[in-house]
PDB file of N, CA and C in Angstrom:
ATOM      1  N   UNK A   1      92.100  -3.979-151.226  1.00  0.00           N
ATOM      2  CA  UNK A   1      91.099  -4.497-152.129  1.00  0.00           C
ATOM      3  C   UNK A   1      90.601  -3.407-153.067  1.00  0.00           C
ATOM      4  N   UNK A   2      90.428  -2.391-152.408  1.00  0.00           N
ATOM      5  CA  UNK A   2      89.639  -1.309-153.193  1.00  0.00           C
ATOM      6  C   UNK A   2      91.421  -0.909-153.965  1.00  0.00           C
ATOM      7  N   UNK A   3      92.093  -0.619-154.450  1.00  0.00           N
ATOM      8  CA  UNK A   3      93.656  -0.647-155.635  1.00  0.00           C
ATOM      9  C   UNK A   3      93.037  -1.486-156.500  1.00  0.00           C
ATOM     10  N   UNK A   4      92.934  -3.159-156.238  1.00  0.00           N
ATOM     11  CA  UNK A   4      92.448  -3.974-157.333  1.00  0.00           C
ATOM     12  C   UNK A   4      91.591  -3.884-157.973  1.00  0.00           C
ATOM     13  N   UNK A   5      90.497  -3.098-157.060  1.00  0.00           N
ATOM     14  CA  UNK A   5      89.226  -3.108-158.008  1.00  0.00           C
ATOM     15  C   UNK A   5      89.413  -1.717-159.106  1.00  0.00           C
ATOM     16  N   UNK A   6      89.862  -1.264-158.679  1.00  0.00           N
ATOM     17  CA  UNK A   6      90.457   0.242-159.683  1.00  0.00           C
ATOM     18  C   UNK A   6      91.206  -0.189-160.491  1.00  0.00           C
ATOM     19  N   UNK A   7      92.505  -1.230-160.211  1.00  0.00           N
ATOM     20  CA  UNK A   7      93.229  -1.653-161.675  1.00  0.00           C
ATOM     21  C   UNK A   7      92.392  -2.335-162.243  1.00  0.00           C
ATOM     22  N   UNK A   8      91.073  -2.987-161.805  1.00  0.00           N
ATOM     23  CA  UNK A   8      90.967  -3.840-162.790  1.00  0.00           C
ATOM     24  C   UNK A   8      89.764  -3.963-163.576  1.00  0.00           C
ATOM     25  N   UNK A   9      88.687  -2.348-163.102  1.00  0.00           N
ATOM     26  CA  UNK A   9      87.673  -1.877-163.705  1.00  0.00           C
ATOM     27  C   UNK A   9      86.741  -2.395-162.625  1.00  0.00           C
ATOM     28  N   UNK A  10      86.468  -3.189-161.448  1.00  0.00           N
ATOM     29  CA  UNK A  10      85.261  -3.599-160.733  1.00  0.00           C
ATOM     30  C   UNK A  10      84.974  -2.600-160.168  1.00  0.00           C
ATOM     31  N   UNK A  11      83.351  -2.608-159.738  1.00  0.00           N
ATOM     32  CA  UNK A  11      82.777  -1.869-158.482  1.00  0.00           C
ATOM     33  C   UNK A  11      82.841   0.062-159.150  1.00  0.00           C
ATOM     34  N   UNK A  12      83.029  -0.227-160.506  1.00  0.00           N
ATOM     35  CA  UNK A  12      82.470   0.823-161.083  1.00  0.00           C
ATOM     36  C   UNK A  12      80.909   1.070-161.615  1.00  0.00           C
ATOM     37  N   UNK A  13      80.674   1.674-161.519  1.00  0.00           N
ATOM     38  CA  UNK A  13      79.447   2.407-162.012  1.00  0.00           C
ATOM     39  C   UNK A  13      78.915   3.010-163.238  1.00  0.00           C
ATOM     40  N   UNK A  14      78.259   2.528-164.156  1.00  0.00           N
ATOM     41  CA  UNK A  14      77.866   3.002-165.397  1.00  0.00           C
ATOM     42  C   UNK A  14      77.196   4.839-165.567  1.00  0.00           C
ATOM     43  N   UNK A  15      78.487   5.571-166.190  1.00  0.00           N
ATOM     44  CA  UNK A  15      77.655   7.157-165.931  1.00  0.00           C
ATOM     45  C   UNK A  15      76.427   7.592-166.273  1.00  0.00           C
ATOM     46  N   UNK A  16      75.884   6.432-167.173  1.00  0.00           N
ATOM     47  CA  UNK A  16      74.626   6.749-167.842  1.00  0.00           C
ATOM     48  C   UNK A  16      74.019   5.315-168.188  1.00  0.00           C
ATOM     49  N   UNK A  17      72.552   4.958-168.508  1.00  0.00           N
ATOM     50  CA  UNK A  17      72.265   4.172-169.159  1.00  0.00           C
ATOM     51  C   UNK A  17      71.345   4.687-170.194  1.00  0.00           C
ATOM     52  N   UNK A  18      70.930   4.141-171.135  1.00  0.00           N
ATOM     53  CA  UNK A  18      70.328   4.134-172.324  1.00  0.00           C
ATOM     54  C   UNK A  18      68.977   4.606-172.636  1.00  0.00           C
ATOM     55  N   UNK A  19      68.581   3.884-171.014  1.00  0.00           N
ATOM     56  CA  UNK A  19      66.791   4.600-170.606  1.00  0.00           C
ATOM     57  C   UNK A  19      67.238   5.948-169.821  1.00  0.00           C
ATOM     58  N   UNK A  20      68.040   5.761-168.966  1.00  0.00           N
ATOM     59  CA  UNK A  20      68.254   7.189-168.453  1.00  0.00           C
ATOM     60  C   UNK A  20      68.960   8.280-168.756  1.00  0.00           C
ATOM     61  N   UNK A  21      68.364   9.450-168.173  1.00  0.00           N
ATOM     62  CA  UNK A  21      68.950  11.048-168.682  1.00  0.00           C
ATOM     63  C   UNK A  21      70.619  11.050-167.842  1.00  0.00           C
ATOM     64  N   UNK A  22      71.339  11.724-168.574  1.00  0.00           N
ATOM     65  CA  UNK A  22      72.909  12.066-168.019  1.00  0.00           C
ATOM     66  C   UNK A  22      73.067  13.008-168.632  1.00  0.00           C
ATOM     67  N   UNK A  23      74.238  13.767-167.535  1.00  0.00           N
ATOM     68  CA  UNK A  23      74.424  15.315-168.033  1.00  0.00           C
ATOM     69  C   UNK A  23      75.464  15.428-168.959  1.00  0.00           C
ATOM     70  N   UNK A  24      74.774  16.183-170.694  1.00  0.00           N
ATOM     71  CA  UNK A  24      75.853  16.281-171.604  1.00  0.00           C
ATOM     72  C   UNK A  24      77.217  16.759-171.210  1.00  0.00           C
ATOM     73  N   UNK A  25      77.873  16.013-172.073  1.00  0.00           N
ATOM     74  CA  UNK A  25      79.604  16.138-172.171  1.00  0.00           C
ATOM     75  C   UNK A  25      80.179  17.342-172.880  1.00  0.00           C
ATOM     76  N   UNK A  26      79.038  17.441-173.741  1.00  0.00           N
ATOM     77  CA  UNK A  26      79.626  18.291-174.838  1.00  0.00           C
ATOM     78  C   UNK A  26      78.359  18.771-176.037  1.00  0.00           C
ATOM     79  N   UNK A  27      78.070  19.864-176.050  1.00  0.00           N
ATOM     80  CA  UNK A  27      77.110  20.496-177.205  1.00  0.00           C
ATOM     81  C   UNK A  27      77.138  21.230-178.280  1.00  0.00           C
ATOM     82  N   UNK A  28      75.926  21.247-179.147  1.00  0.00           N
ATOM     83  CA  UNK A  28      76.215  22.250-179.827  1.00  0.00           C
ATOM     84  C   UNK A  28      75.125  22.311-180.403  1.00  0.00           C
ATOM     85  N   UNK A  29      74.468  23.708-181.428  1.00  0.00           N
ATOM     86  CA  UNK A  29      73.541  23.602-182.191  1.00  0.00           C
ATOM     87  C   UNK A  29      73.927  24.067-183.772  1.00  0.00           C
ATOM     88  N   UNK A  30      72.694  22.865-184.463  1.00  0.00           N
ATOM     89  CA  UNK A  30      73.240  22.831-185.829  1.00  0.00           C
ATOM     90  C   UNK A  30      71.729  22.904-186.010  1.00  0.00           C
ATOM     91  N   UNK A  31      72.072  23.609-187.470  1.00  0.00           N
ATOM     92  CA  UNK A  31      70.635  23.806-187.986  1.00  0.00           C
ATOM     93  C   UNK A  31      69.057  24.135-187.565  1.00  0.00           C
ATOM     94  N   UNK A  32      69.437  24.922-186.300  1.00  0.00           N
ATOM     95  CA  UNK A  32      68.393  24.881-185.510  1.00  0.00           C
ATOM     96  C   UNK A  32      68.316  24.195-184.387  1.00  0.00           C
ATOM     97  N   UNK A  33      68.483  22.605-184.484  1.00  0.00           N
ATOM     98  CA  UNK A  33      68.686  22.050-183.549  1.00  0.00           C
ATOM     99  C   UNK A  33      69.686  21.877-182.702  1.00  0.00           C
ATOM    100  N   UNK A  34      69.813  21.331-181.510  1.00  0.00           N
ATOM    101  CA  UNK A  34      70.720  21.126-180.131  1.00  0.00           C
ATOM    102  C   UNK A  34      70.646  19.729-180.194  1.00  0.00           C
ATOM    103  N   UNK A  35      72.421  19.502-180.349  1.00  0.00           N
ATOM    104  CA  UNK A  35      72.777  18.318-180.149  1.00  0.00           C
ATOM    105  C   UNK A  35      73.680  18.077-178.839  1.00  0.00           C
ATOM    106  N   UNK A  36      73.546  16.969-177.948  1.00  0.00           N
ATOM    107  CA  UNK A  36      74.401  16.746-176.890  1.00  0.00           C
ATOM    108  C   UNK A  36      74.771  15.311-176.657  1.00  0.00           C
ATOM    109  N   UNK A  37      75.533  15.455-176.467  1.00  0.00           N
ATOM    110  CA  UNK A  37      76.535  14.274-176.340  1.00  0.00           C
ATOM    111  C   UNK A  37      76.654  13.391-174.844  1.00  0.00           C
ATOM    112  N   UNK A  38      76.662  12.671-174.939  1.00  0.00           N
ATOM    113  CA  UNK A  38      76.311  11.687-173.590  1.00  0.00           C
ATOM    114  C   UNK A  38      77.025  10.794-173.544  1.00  0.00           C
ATOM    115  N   UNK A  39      78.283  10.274-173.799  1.00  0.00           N
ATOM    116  CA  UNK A  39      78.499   9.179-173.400  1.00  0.00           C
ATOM    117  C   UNK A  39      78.104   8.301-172.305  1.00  0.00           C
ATOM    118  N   UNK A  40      77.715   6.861-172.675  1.00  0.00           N
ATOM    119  CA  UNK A  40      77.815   5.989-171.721  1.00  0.00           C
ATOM    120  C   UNK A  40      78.587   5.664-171.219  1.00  0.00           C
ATOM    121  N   UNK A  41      79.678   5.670-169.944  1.00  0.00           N
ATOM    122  CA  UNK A  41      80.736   4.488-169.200  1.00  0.00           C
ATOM    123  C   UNK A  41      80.276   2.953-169.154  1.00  0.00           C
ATOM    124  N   UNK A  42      80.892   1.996-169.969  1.00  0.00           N
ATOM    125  CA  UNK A  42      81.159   0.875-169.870  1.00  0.00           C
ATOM    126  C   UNK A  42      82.172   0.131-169.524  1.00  0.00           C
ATOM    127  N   UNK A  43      82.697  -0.181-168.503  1.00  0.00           N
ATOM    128  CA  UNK A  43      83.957  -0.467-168.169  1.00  0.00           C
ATOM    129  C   UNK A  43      84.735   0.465-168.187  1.00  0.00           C
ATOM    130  N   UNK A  44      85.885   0.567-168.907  1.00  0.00           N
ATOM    131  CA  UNK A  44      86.939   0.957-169.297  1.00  0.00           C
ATOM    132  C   UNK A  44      86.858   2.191-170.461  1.00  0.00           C
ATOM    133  N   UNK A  45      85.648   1.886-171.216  1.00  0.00           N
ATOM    134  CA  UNK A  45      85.204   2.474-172.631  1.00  0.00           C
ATOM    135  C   UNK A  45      84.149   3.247-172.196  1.00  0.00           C
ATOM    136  N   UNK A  46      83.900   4.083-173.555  1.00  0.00           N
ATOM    137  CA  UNK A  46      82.798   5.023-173.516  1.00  0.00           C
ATOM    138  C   UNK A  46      81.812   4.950-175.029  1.00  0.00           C
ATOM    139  N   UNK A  47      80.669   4.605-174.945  1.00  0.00           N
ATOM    140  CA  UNK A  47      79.569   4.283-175.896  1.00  0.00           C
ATOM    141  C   UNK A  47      79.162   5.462-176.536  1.00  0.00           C
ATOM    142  N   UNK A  48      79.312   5.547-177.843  1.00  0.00           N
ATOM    143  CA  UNK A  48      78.582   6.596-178.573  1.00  0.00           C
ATOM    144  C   UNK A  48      77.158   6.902-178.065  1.00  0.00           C
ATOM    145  N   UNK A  49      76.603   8.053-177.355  1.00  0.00           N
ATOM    146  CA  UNK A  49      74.935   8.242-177.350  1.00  0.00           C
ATOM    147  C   UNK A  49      74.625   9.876-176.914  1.00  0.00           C
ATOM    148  N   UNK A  50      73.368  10.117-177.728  1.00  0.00           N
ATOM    149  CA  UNK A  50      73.553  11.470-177.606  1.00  0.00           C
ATOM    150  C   UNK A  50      71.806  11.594-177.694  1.00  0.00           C
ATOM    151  N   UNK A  51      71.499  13.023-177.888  1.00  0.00           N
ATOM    152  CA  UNK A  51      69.904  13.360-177.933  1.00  0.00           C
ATOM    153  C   UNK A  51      70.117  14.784-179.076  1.00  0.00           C
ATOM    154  N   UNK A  52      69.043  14.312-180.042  1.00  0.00           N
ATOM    155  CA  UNK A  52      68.561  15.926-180.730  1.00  0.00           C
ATOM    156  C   UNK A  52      67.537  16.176-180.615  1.00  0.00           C
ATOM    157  N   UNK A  53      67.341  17.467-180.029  1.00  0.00           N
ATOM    158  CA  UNK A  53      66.380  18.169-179.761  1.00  0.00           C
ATOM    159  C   UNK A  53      66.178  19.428-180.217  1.00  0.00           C
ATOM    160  N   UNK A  54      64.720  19.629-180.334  1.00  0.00           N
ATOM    161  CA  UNK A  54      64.318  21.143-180.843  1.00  0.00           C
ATOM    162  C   UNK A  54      62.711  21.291-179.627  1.00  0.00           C
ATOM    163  N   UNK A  55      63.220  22.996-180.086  1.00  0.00           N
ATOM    164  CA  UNK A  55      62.451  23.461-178.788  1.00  0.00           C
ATOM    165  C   UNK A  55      62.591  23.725-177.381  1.00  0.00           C
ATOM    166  N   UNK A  56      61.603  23.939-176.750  1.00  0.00           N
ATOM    167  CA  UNK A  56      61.981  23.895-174.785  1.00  0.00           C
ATOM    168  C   UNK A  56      60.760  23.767-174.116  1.00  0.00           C
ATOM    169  N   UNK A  57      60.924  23.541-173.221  1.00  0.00           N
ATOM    170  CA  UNK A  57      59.815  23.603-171.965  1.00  0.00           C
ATOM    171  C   UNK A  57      58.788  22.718-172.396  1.00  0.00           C
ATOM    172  N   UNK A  58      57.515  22.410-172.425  1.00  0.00           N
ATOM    173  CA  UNK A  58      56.844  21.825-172.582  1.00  0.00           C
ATOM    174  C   UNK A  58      56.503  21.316-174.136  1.00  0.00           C
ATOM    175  N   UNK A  59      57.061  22.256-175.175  1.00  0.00           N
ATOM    176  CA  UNK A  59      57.016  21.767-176.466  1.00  0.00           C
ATOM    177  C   UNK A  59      58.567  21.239-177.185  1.00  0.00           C
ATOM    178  N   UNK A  60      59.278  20.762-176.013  1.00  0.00           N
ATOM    179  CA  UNK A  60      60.747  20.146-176.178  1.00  0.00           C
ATOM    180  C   UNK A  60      59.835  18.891-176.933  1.00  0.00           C
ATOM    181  N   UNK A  61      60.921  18.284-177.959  1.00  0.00           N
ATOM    182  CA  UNK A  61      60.954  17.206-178.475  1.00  0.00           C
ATOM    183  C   UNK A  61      62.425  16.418-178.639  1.00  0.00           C
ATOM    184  N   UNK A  62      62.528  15.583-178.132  1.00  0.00           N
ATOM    185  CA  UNK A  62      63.705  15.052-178.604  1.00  0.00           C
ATOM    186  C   UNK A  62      63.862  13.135-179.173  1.00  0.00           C
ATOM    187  N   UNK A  63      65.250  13.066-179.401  1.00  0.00           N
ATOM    188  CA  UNK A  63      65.644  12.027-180.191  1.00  0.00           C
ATOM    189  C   UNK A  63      66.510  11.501-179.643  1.00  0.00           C
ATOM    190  N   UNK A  64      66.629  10.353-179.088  1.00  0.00           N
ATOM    191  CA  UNK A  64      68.065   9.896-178.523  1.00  0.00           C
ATOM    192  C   UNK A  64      68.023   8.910-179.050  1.00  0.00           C
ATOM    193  N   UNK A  65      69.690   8.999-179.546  1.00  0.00           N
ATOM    194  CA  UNK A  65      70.612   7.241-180.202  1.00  0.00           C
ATOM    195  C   UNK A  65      71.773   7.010-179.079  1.00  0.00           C
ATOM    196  N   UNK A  66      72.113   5.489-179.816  1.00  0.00           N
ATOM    197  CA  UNK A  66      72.909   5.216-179.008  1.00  0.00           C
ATOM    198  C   UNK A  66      73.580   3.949-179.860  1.00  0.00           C
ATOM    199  N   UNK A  67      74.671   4.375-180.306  1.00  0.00           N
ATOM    200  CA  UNK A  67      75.605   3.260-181.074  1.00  0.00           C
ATOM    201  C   UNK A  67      76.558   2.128-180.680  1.00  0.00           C
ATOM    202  N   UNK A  68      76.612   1.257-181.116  1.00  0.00           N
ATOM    203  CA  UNK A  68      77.839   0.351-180.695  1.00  0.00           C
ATOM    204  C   UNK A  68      78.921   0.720-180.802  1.00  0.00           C
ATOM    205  N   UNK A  69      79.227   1.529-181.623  1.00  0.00           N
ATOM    206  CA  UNK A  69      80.622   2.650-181.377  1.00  0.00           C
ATOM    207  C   UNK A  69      81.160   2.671-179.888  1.00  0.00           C
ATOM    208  N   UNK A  70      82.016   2.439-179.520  1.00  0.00           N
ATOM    209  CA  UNK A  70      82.944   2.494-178.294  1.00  0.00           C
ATOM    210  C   UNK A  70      84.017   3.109-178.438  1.00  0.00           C
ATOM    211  N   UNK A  71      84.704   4.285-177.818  1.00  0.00           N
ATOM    212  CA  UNK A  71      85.567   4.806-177.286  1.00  0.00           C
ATOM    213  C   UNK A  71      87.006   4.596-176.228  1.00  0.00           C
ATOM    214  N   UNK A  72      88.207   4.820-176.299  1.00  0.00           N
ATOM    215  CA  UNK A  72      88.920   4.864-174.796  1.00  0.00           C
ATOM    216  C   UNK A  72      88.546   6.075-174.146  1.00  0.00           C
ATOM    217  N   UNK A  73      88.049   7.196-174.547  1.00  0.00           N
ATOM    218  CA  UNK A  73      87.884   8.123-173.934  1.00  0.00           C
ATOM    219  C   UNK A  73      86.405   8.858-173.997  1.00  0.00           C
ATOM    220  N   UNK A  74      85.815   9.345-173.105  1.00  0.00           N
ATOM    221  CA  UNK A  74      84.624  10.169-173.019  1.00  0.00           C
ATOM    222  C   UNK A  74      84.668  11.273-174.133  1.00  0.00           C
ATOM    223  N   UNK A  75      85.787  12.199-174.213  1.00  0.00           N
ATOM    224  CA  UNK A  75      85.908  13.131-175.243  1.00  0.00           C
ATOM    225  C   UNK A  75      85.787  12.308-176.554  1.00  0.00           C
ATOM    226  N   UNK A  76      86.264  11.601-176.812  1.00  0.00           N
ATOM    227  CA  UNK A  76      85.945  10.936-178.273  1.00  0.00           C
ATOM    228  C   UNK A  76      84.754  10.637-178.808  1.00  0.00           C
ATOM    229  N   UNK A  77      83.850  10.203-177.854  1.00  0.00           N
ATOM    230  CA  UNK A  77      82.226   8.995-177.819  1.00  0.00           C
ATOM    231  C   UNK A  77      82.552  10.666-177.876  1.00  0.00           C
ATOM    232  N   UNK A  78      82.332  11.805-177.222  1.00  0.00           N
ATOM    233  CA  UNK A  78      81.139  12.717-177.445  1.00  0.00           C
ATOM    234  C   UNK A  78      81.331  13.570-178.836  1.00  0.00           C
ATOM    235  N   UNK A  79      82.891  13.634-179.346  1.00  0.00           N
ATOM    236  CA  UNK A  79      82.914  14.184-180.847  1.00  0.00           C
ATOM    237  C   UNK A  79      82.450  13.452-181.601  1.00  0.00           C
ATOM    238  N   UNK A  80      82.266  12.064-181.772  1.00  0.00           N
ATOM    239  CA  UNK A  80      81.560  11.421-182.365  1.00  0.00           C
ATOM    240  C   UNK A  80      80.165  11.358-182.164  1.00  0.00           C
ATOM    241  N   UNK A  81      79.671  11.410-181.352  1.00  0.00           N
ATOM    242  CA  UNK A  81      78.256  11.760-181.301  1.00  0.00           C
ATOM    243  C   UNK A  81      77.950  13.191-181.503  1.00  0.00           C
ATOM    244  N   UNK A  82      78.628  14.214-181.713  1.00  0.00           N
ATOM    245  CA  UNK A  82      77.974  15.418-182.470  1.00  0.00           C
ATOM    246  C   UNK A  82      78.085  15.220-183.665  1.00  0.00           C
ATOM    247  N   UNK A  83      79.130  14.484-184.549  1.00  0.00           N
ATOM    248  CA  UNK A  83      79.220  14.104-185.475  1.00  0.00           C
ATOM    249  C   UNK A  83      77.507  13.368-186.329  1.00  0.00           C
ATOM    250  N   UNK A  84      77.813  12.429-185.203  1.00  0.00           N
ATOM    251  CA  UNK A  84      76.333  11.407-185.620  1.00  0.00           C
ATOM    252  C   UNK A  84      75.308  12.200-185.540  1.00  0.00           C
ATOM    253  N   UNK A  85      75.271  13.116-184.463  1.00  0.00           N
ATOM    254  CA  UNK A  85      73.868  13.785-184.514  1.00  0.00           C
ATOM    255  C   UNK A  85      73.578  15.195-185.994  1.00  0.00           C
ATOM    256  N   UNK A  86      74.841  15.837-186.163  1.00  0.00           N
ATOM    257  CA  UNK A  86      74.588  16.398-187.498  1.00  0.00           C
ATOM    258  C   UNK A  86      74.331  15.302-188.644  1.00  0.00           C
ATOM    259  N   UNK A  87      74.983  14.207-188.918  1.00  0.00           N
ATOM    260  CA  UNK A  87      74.647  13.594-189.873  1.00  0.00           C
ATOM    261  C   UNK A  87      72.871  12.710-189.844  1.00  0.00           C
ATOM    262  N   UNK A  88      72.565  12.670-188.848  1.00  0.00           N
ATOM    263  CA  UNK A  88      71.319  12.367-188.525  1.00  0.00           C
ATOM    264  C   UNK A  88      70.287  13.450-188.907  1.00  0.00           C
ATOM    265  N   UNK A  89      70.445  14.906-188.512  1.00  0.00           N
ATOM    266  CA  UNK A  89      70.019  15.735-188.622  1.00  0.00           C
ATOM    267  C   UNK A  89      69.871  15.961-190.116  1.00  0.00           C
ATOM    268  N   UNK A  90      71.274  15.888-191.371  1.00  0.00           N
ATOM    269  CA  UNK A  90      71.091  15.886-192.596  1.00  0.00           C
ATOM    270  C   UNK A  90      70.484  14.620-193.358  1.00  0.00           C
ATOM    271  N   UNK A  91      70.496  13.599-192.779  1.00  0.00           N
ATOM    272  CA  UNK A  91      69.594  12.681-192.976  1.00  0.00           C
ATOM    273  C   UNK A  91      67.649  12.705-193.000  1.00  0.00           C
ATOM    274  N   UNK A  92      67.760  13.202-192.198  1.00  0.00           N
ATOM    275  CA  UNK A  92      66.112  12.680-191.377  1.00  0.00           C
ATOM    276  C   UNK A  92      65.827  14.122-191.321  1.00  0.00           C
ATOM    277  N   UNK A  93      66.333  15.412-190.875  1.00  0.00           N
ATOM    278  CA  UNK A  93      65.835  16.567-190.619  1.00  0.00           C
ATOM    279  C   UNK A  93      64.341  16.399-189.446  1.00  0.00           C
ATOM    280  N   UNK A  94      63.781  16.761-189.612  1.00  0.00           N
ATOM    281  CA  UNK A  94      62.147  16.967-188.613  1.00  0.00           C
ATOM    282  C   UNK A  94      61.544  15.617-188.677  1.00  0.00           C
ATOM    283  N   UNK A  95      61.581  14.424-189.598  1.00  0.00           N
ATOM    284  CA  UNK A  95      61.298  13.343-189.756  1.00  0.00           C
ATOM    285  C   UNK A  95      61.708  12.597-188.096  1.00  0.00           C
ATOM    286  N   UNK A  96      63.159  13.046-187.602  1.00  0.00           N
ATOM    287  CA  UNK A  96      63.605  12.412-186.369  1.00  0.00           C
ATOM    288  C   UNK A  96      62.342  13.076-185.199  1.00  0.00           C
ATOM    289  N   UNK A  97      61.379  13.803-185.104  1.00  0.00           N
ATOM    290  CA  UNK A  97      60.721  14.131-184.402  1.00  0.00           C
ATOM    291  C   UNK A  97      59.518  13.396-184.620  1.00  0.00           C
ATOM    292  N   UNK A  98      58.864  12.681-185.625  1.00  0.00           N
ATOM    293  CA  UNK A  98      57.738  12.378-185.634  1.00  0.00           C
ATOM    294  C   UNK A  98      57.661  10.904-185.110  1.00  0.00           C
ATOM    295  N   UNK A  99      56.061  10.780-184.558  1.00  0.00           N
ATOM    296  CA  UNK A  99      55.823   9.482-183.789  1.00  0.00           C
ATOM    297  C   UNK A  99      55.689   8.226-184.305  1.00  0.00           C
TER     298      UNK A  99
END
């Protein structure tokens, strides 16, 4: 039983969800800020979602998205989400921090 459920995606487990924290895939910092990459596991696929942040410790601020973008692979969702997060960053700059 447990073969079938592996060919056929059941009784897997989502690596991340949307409200919750998961450990980046992949980072980097641009412009000051730290971008990390998170894919979600959905089935078979992997969901664009990531966090930008500036700062640390108690004056950390951050930003997390999360796109309908889907992936076959974890490495992909996370080059694409550094992607998204620099272009976010040249978009919005410090604007993505305010309440």
């Amino acid at each position: 039983m447990s073969f079938l459920k592996k060919l056929f995606g059941g009784g897997e487990k989502a690596a991340a969800t949307p409200s919750g924290p998961s450990a980046p895939v992949a980072e980097e910092t641009y412009r000051d800020l730290l971008i990390e990459a998170t894919p979600i596991k959905e089935g078979g696929q992997y969901r664009l979602a990531g966090t930008v942040s500036k700062g640390s410790g108690e004056a950390r601020r951050e930003h997390r998205f999360v796109r309908a973008d889907v992936f076959q692979t974890a490495d992909e969702a996370a080059h694409s989400a550094l992607r998204k997060g620099r272009q976010l960053i040249d978009e919005q700059g410090d604007a993505l921090f305010r309440d």
